[in-house]
Structure formats: C-alpha cells, structure tokens
N, C-alpha and C. Protein backbone atom coordinates (compact mmCIF):
# COMPACT_ATOMS: atom_id res chain seq x y z
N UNK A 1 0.30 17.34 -10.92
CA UNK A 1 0.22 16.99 -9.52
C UNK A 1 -0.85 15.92 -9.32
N UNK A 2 -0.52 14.57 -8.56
CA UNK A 2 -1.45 13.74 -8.34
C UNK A 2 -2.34 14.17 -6.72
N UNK A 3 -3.54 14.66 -6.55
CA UNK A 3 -4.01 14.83 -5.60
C UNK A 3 -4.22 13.40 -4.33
N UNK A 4 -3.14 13.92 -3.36
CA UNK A 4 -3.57 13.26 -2.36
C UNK A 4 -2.71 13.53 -1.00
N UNK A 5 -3.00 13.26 -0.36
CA UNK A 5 -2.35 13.62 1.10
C UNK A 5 -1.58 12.15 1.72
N UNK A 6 0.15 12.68 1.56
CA UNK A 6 0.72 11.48 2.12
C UNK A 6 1.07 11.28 3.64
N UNK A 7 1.52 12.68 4.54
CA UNK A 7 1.81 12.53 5.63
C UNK A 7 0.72 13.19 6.24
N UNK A 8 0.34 13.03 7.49
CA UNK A 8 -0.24 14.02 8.72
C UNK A 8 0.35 13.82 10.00
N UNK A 9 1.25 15.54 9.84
CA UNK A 9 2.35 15.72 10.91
C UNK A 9 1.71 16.59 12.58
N UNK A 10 1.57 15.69 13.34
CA UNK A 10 0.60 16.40 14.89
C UNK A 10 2.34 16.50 15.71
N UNK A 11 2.19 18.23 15.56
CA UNK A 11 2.67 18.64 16.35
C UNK A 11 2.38 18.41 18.19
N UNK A 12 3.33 17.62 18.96
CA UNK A 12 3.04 17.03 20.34
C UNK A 12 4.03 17.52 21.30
N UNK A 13 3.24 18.06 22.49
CA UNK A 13 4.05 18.46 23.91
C UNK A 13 4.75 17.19 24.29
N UNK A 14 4.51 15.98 24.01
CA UNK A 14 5.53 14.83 24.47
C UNK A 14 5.55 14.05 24.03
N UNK A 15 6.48 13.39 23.09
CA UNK A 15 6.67 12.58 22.24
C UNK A 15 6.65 11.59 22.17
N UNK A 16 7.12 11.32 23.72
CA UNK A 16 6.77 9.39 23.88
C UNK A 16 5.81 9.32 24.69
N UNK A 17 4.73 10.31 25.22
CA UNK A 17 3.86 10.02 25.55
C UNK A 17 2.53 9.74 24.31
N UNK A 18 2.77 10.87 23.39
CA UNK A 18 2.26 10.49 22.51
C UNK A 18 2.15 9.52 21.69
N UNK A 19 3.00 8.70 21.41
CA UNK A 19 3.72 7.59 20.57
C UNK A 19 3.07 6.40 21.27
N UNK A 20 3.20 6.66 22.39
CA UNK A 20 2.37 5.74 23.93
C UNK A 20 1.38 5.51 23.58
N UNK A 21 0.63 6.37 23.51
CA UNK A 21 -1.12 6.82 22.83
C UNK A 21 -1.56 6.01 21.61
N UNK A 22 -0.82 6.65 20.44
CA UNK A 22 -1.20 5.96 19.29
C UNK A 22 -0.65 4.47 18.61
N UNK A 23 0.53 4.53 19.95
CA UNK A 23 1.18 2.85 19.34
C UNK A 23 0.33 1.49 20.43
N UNK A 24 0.56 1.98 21.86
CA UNK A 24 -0.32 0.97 22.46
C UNK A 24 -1.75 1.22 22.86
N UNK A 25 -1.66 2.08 22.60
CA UNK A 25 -3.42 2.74 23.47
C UNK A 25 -4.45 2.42 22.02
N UNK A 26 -4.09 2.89 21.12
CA UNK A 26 -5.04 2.96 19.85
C UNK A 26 -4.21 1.66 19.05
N UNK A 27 -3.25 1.44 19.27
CA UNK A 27 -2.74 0.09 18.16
C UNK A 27 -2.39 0.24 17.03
N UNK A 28 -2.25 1.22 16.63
CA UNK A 28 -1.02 1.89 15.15
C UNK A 28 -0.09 1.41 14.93
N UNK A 29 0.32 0.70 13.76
CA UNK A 29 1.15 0.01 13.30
C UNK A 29 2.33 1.09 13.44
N UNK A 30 3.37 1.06 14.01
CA UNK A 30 4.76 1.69 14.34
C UNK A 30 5.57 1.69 13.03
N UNK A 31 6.37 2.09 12.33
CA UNK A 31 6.81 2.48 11.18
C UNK A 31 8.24 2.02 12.46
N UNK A 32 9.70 1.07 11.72
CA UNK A 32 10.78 1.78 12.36
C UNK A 32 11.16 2.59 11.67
N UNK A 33 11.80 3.57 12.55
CA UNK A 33 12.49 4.49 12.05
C UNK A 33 13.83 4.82 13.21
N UNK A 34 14.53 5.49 12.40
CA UNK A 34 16.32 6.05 13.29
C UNK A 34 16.21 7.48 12.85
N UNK A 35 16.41 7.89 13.47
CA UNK A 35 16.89 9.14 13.03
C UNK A 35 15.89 10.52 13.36
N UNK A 36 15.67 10.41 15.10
CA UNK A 36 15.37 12.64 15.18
C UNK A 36 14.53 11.91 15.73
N UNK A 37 13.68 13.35 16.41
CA UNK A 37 12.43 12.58 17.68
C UNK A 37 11.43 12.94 16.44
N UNK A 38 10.97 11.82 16.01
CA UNK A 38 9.41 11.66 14.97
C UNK A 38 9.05 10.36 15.04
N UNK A 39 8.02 10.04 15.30
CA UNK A 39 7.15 8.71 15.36
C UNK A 39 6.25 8.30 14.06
N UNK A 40 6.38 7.30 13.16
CA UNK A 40 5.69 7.24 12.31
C UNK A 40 5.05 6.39 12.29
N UNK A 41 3.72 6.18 12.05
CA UNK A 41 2.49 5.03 12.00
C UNK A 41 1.95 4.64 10.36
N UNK A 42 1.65 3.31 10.09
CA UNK A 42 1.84 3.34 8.87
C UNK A 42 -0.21 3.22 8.94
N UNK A 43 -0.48 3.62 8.04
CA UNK A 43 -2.28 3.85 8.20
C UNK A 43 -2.84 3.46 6.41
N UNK A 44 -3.57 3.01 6.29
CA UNK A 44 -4.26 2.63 4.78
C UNK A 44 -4.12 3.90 3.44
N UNK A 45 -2.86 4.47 2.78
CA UNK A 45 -2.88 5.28 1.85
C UNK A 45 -2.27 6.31 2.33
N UNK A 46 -1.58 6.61 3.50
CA UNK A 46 -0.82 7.82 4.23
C UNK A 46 0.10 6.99 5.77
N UNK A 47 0.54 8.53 6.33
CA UNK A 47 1.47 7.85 7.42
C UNK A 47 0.64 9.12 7.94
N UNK A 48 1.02 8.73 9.56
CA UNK A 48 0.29 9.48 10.62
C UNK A 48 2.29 9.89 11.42
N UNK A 49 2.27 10.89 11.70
CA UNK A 49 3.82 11.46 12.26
C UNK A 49 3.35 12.24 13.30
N UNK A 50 4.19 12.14 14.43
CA UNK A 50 4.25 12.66 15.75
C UNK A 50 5.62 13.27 15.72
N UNK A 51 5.35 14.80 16.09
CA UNK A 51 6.68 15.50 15.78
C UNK A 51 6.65 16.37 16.80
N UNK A 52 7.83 16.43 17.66
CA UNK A 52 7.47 17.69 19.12
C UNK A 52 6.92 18.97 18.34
N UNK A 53 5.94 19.50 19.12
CA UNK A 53 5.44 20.81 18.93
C UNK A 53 6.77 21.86 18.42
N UNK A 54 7.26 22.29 19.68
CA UNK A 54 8.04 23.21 19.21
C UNK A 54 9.07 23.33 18.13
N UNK A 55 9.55 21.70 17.55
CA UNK A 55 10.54 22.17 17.08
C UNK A 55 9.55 21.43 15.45
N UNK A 56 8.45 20.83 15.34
CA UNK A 56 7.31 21.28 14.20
C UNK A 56 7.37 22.79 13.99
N UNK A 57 6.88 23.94 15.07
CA UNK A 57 6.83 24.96 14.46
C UNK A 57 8.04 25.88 14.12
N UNK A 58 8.63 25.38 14.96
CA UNK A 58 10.54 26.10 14.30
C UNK A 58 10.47 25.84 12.64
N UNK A 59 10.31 24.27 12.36
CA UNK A 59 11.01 24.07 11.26
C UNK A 59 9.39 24.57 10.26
N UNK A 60 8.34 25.05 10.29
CA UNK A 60 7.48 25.79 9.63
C UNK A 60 7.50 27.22 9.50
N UNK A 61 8.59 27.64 10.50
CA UNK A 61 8.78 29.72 10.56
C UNK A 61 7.62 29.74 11.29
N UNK A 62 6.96 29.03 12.34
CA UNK A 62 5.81 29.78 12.86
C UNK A 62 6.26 29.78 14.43
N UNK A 63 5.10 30.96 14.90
CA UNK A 63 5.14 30.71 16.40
C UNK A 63 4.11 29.33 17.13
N UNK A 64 5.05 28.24 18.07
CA UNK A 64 4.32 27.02 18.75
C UNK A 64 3.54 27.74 19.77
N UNK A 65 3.03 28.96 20.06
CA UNK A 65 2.08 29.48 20.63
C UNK A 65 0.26 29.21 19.94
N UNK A 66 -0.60 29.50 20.77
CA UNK A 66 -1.79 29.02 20.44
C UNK A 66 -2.41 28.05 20.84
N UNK A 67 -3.70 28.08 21.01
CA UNK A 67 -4.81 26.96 21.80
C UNK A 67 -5.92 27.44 21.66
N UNK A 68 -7.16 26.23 21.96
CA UNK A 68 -8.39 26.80 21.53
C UNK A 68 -8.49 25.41 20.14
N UNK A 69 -9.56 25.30 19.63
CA UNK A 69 -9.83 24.94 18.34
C UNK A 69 -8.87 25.40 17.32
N UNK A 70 -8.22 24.29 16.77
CA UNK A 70 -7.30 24.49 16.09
C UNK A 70 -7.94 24.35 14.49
N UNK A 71 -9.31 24.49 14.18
CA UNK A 71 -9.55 24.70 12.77
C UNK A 71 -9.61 23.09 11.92
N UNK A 72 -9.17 22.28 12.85
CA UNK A 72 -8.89 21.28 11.95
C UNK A 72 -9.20 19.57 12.92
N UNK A 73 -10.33 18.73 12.12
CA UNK A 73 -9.90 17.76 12.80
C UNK A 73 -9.49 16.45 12.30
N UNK A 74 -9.53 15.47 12.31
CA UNK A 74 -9.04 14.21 11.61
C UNK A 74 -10.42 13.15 12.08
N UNK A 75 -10.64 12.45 10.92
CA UNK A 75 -11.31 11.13 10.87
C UNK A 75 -10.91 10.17 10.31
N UNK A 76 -11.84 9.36 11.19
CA UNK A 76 -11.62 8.05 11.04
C UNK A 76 -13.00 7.08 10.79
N UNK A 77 -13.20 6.82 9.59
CA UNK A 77 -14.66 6.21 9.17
C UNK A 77 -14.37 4.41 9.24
N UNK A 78 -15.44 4.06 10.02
CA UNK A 78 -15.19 2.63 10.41
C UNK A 78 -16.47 1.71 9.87
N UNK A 79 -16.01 0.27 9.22
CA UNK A 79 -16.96 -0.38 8.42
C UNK A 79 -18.37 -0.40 9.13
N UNK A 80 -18.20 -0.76 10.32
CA UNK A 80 -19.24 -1.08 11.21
C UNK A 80 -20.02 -0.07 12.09
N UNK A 81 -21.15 -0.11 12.15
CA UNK A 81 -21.67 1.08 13.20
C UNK A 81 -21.31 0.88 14.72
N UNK A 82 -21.27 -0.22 15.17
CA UNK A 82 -20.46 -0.58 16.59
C UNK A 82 -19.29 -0.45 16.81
N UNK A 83 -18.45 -0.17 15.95
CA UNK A 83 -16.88 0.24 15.31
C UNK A 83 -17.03 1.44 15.94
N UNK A 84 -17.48 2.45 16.10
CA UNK A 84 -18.16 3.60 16.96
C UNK A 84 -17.10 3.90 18.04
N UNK A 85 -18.32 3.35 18.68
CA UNK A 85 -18.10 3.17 20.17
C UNK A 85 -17.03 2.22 20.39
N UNK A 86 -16.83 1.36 19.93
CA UNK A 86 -15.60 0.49 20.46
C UNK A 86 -13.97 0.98 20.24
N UNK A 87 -14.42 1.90 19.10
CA UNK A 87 -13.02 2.96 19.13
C UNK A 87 -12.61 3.90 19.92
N UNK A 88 -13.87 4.39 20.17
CA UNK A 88 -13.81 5.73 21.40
C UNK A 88 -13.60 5.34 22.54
N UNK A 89 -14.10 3.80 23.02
CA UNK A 89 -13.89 3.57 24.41
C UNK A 89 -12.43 3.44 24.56
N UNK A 90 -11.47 2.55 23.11
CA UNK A 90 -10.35 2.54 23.14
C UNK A 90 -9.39 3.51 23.47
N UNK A 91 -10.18 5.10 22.65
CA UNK A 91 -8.91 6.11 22.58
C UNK A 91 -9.08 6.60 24.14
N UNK A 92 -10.62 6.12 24.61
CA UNK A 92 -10.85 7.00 26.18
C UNK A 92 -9.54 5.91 27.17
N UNK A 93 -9.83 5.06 27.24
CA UNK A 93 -8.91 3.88 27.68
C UNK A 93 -7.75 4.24 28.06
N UNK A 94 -7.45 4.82 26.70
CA UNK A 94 -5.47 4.83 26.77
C UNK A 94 -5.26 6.16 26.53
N UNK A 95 -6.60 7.22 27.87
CA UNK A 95 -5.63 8.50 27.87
C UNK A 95 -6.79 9.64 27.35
N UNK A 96 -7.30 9.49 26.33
CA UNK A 96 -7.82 10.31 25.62
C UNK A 96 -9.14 10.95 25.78
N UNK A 97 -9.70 11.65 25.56
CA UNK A 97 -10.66 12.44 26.52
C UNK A 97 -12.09 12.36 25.66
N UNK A 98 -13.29 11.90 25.83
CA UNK A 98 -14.63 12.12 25.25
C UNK A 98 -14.62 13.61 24.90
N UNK A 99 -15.24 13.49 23.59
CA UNK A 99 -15.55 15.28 23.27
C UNK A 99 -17.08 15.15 23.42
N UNK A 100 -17.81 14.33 22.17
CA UNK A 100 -19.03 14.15 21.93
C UNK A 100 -19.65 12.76 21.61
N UNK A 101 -20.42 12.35 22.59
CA UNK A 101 -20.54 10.90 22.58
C UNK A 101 -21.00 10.24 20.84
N UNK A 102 -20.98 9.22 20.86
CA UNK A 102 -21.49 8.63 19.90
C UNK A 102 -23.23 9.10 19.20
N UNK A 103 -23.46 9.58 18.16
CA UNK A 103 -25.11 9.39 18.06
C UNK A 103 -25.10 9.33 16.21
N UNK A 104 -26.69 9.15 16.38
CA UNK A 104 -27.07 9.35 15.46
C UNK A 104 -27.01 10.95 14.58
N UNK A 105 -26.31 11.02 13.36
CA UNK A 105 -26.27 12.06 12.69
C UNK A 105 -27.01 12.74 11.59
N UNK A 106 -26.90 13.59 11.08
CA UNK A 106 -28.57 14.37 10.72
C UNK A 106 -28.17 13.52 9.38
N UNK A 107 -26.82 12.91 8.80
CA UNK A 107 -26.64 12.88 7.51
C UNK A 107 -26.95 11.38 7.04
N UNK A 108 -27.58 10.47 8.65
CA UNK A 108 -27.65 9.19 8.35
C UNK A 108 -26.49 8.31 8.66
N UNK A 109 -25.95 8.74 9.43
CA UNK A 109 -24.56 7.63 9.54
C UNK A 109 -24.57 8.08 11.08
N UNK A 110 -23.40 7.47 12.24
CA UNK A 110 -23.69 7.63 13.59
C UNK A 110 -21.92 8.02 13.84
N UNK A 111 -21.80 8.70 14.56
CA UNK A 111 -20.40 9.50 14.77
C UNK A 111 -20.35 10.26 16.35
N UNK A 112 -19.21 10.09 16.65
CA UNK A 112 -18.60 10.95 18.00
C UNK A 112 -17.17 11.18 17.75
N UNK A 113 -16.63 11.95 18.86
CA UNK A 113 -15.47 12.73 18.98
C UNK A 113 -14.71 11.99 20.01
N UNK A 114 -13.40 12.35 20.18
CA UNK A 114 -12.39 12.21 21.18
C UNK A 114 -11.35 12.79 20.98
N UNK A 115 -10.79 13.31 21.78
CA UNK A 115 -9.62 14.16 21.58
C UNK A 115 -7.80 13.48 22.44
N UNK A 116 -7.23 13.57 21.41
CA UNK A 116 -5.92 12.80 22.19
C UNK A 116 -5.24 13.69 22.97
N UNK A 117 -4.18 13.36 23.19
CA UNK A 117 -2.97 13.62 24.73
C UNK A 117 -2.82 15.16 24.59
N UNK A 118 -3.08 15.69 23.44
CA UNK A 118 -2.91 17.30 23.03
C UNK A 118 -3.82 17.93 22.45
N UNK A 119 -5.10 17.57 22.63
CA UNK A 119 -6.43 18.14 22.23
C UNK A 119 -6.39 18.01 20.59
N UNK A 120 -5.79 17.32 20.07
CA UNK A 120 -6.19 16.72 18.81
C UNK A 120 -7.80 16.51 18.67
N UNK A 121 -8.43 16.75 17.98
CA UNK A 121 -9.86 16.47 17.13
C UNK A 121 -9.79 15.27 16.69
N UNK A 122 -10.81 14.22 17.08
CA UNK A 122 -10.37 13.09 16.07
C UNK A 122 -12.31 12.26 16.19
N UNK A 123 -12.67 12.25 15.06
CA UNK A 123 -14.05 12.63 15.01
C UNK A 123 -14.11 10.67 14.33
N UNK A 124 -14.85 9.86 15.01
CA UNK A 124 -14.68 8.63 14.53
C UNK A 124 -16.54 8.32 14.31
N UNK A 125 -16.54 7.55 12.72
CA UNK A 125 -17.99 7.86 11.89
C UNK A 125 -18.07 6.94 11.40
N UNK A 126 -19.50 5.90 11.79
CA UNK A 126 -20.27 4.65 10.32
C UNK A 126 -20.57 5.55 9.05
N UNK A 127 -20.49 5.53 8.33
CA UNK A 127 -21.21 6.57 6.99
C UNK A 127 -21.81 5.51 6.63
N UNK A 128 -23.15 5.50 6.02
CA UNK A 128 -24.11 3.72 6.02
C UNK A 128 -23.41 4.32 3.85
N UNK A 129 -23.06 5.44 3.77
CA UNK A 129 -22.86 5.70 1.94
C UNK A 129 -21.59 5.71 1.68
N UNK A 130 -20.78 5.11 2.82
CA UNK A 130 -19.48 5.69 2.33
C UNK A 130 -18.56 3.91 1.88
N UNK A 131 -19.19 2.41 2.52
CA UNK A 131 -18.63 1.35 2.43
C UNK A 131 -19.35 0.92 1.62
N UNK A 132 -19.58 0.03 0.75
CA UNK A 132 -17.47 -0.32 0.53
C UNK A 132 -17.01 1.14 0.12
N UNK A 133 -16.13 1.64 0.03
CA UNK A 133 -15.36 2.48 0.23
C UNK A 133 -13.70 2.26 -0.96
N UNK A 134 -13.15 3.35 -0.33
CA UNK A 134 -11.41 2.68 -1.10
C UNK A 134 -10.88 1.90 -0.98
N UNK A 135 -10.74 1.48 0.50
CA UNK A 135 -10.61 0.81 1.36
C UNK A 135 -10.89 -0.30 1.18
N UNK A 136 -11.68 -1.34 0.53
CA UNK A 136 -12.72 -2.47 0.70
C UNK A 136 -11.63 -2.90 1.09
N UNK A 137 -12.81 -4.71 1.79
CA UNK A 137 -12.10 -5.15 2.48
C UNK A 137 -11.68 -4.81 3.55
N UNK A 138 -12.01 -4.25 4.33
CA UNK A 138 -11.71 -3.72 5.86
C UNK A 138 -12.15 -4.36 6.61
C-alpha cells in the first residue's frame, strides 16, 4: 500500500450551494465532470468532492443524523504569513463563518479557523518549518 490520501468526500445539505462556495467564493479549480450530483475540485496531490449529505451516508450504511464537532478538520498551510488572513477574509466573503481569528501560535507559525456552508472545520496556517514544503514553488 502506497500511503496517501486521494479524495476528501464533505458530505453537503446543498450541493450547488456548496459548489458555489468552493468554486467562486474560495476559487477551486472545478474538475468537469457528468455523471450524479458530486462536485470535484482538483487541489495539489488530492481532489476535494462535494457529495449531498444524505445520500454520502446511504452509500456508507450510516445514519446522516448528527451535529456538533464532527472530530475532524481540514487544512490548509499557506506560503506566506499574510496568506492568513487574506484567505479567511475570502472564505468569510463568500458565505463562510469566522471560527477563530488569525494569531500567533504556541508552535511558532500564525493560524485561524473558518467554517464553510455546513460547519466544515477548515483551519488555515503559516508554519515558518513547514516551506518549502512538497509543494515548492507555491
């Protein structure tokens, strides 16, 4: 098994509102696709997928019941420390809600929160140890 993570599938109450969100609001490269309500974004080493809630948890055997902290959030580490804030104002912009402003972090790098159209976690971070990175060139 080669370790790595190719898709991340966010189960969403509305699909083209969501799609709304991450295609014009945040600027995610749109994947085309035909075929079933799923939205795909193409992102540096993975795809980002928007899949209605309920019928995500149909096709997992689970119940689409539940709320609260969902255990899990997603980042996004940006070259620049002003990369920050200029992301968060973006995701606030087009919809998306402040969790925890921008600051300085105990680990040396500066990070805040925002949460999208469905209380998604999405935690955006300078790491001053993490660039160059996999990524170079960013």
């Amino acid at each position: 098994m080669q370790p790595r993570i190719s898709i991340v599938t966010l189960g969403v109450a509305d699909l083209e509102r969501a799609t709304a969100f991450y295609e014009k609001g945040l600027g995610l490269p749109r994947m085309p696709f035909e075929g079933g309500d799923v939205a795909f974004f193409t992102l540096r080493g993975t795809w980002l997928a928007l899949y209605p809630r309920e019928a995500l948890a149909e096709d997992a055997g689970v119940s689409a019941e539940g709320s609260g902290f969902r255990g899990t959030t997603l980042a996004y580490n940006v070259a620049r420390r002003e990369q920050v804030d200029e992301v968060i104002a973006q995701a606030v912009a087009a919809g998306g809600k402040l969790v925890k402003r921008p600051q300085d972090v105990f680990w040396g790098g500066y990070s805040g929160y925002f949460s999208d159209l469905d209380d998604f976690l999405w935690e955006v971070s300078w790491n001053p140890h993490f660039w160059p990175g996999p990524a170079e060139g960013d």
